[in-house]
Protein backbone atom coordinates (compact mmCIF):
# COMPACT_ATOMS: atom_id res chain seq x y z
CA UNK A 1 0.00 0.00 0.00
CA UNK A 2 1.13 3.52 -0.92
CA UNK A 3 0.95 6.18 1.55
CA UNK A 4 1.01 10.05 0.84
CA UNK A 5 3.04 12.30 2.04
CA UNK A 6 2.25 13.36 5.56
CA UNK A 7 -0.05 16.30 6.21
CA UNK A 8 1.48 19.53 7.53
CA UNK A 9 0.56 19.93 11.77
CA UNK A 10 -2.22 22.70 11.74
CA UNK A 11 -0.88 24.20 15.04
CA UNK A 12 2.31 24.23 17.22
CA UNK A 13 2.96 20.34 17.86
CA UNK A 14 4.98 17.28 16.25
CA UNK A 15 2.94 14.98 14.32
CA UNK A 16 4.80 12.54 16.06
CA UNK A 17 6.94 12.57 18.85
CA UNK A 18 10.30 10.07 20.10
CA UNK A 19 11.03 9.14 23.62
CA UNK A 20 12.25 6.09 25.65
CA UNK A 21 11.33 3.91 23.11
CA UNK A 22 7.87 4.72 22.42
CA UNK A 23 6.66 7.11 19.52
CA UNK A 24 3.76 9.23 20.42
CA UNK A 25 1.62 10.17 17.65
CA UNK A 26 -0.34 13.62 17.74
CA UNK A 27 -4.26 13.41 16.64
CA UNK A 28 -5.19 12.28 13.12
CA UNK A 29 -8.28 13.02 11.23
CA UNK A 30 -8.86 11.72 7.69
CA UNK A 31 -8.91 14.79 6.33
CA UNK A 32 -6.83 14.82 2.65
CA UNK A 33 -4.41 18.09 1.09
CA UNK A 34 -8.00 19.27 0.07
CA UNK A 35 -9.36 19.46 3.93
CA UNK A 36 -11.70 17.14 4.96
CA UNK A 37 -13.58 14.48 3.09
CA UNK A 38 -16.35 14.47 5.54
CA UNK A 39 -17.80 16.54 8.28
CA UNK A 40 -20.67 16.38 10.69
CA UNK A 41 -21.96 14.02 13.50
CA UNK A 42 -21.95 10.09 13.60
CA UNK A 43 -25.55 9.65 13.87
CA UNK A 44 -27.17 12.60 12.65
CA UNK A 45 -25.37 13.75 8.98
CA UNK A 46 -22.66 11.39 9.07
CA UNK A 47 -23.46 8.14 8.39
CA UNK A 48 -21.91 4.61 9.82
CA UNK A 49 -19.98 3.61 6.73
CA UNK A 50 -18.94 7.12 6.21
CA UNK A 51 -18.06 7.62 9.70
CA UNK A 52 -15.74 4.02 9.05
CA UNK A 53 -14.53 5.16 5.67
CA UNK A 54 -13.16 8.23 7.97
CA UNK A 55 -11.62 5.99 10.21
CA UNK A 56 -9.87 4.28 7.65
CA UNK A 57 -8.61 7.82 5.80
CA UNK A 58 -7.52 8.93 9.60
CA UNK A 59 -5.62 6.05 9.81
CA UNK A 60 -3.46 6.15 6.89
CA UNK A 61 -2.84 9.92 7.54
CA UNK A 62 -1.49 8.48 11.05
CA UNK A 63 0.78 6.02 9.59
CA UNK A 64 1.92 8.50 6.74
CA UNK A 65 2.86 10.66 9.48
CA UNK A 66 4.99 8.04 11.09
CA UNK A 67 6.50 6.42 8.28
CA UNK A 68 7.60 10.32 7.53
CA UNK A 69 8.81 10.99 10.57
CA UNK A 70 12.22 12.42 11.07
CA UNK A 71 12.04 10.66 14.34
CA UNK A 72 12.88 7.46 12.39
CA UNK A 73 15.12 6.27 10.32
CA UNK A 74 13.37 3.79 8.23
CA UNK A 75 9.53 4.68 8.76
CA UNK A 76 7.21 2.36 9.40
CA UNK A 77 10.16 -0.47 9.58
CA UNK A 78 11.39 0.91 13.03
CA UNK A 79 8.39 0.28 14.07
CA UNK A 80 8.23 -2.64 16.56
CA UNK A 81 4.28 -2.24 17.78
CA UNK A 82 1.20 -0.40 17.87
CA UNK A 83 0.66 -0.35 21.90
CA UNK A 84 -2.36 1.71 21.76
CA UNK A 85 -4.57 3.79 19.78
CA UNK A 86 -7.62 6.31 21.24
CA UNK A 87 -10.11 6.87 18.94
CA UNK A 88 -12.59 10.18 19.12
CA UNK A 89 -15.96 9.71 17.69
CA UNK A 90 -17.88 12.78 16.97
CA UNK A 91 -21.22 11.60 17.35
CA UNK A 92 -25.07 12.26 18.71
CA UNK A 93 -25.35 11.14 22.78
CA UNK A 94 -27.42 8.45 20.98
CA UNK A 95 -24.98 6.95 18.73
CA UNK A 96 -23.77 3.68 20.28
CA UNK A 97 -21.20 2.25 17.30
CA UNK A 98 -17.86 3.62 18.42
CA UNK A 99 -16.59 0.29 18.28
CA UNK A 100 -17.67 -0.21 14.53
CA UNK A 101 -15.63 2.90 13.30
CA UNK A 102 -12.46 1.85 15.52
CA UNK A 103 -12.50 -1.40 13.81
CA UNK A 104 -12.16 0.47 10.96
CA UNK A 105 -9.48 1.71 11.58
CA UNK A 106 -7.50 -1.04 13.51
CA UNK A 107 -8.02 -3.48 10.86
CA UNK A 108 -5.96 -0.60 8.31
CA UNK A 109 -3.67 -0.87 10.75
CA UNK A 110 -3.53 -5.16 10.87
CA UNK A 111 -3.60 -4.77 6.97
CA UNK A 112 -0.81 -2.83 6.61
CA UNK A 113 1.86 -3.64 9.23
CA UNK A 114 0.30 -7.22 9.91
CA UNK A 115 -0.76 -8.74 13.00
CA UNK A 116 2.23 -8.86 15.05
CA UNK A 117 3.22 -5.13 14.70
CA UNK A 118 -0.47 -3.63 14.01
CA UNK A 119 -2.49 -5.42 16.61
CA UNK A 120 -2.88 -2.97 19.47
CA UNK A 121 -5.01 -2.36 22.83
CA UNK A 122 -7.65 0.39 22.01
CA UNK A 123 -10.48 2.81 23.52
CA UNK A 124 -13.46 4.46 21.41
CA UNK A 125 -15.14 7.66 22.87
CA UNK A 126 -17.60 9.69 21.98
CA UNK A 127 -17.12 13.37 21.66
CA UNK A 128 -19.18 16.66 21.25
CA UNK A 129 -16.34 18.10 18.61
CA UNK A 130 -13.50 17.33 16.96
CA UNK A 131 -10.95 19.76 15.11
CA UNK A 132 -12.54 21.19 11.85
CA UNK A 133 -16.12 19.82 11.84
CA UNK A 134 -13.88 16.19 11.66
CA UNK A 135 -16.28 13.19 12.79
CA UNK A 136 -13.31 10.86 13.87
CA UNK A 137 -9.68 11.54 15.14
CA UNK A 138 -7.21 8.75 16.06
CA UNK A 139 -4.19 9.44 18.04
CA UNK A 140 -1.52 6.29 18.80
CA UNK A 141 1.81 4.80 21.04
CA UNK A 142 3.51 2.85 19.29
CA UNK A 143 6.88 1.17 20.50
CA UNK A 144 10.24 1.32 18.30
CA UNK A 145 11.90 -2.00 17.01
CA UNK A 146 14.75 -3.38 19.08
């Protein structure tokens, strides 16, 4: 799989940050060069599938961001585990699939660094807003090879 380039940070942090070990990588939403793809609420003008299609988008923005990194030297192949990921569901007080769009996102993650470095614990909230109108935002620890 092909990832683009990373996005630019919209504000004053790293997209991803080195330290003992462990890479911590700032929040991710799927939006593209062009802004967003989607906006809105999981529930009310954001659908399920689009909400897991975001997911999916946020996801490959996260690992374009790390396999850019100048914190590593070979990308995504210093990479010796996704620990954990957060993932930020903007949705109605309703809305009760936050699992669904995580799944979206972890199995990206299992499909392109494979089970043993992609499988990772997880937690799936539901939020009131999200940067830009975005309906999902992931945000991940991930541990450096040995």
């Amino acid at each position: 799989m092909q990832l683009r380039d990373p996005l630019v940070s919209k504000g004053l942090y790293l997209s991803v940050r080195r330290h003992a070990g462990l890479l911590w990588v700032s929040g991710h939403t799927g939006r593209g060069p062009a802004g967003l793809h989607v906006s809105g609420v999981v529930g009310a003008d954001v659908t399920l599938a689009e909400a897991k299609d975001d997911a999916r988008r946020a996801a490959l923005n996260l690992l374009a961001a790390v396999d850019g990194s100048r914190e590593l030297d070979a990308g995504l192949g210093d990479v010796g585990g996704v620990l954990h990921m957060r993932v930020y569901v903007r949705s109605t007080p309703d809305f009760a699939d936050h699992p669904a769009v995580a799944d979206a996102a972890s199995s990206l993650l299992r499909e392109v660094l494979g089970p043993e470095v992609g499988d990772h614990a997880r937690t799936a909230v539901g939020v009131a807003s999200l940067p830009g109108g975005a309906p999902v935002e992931l945000e991940a620890v991930l541990a450096c090879a040995d």
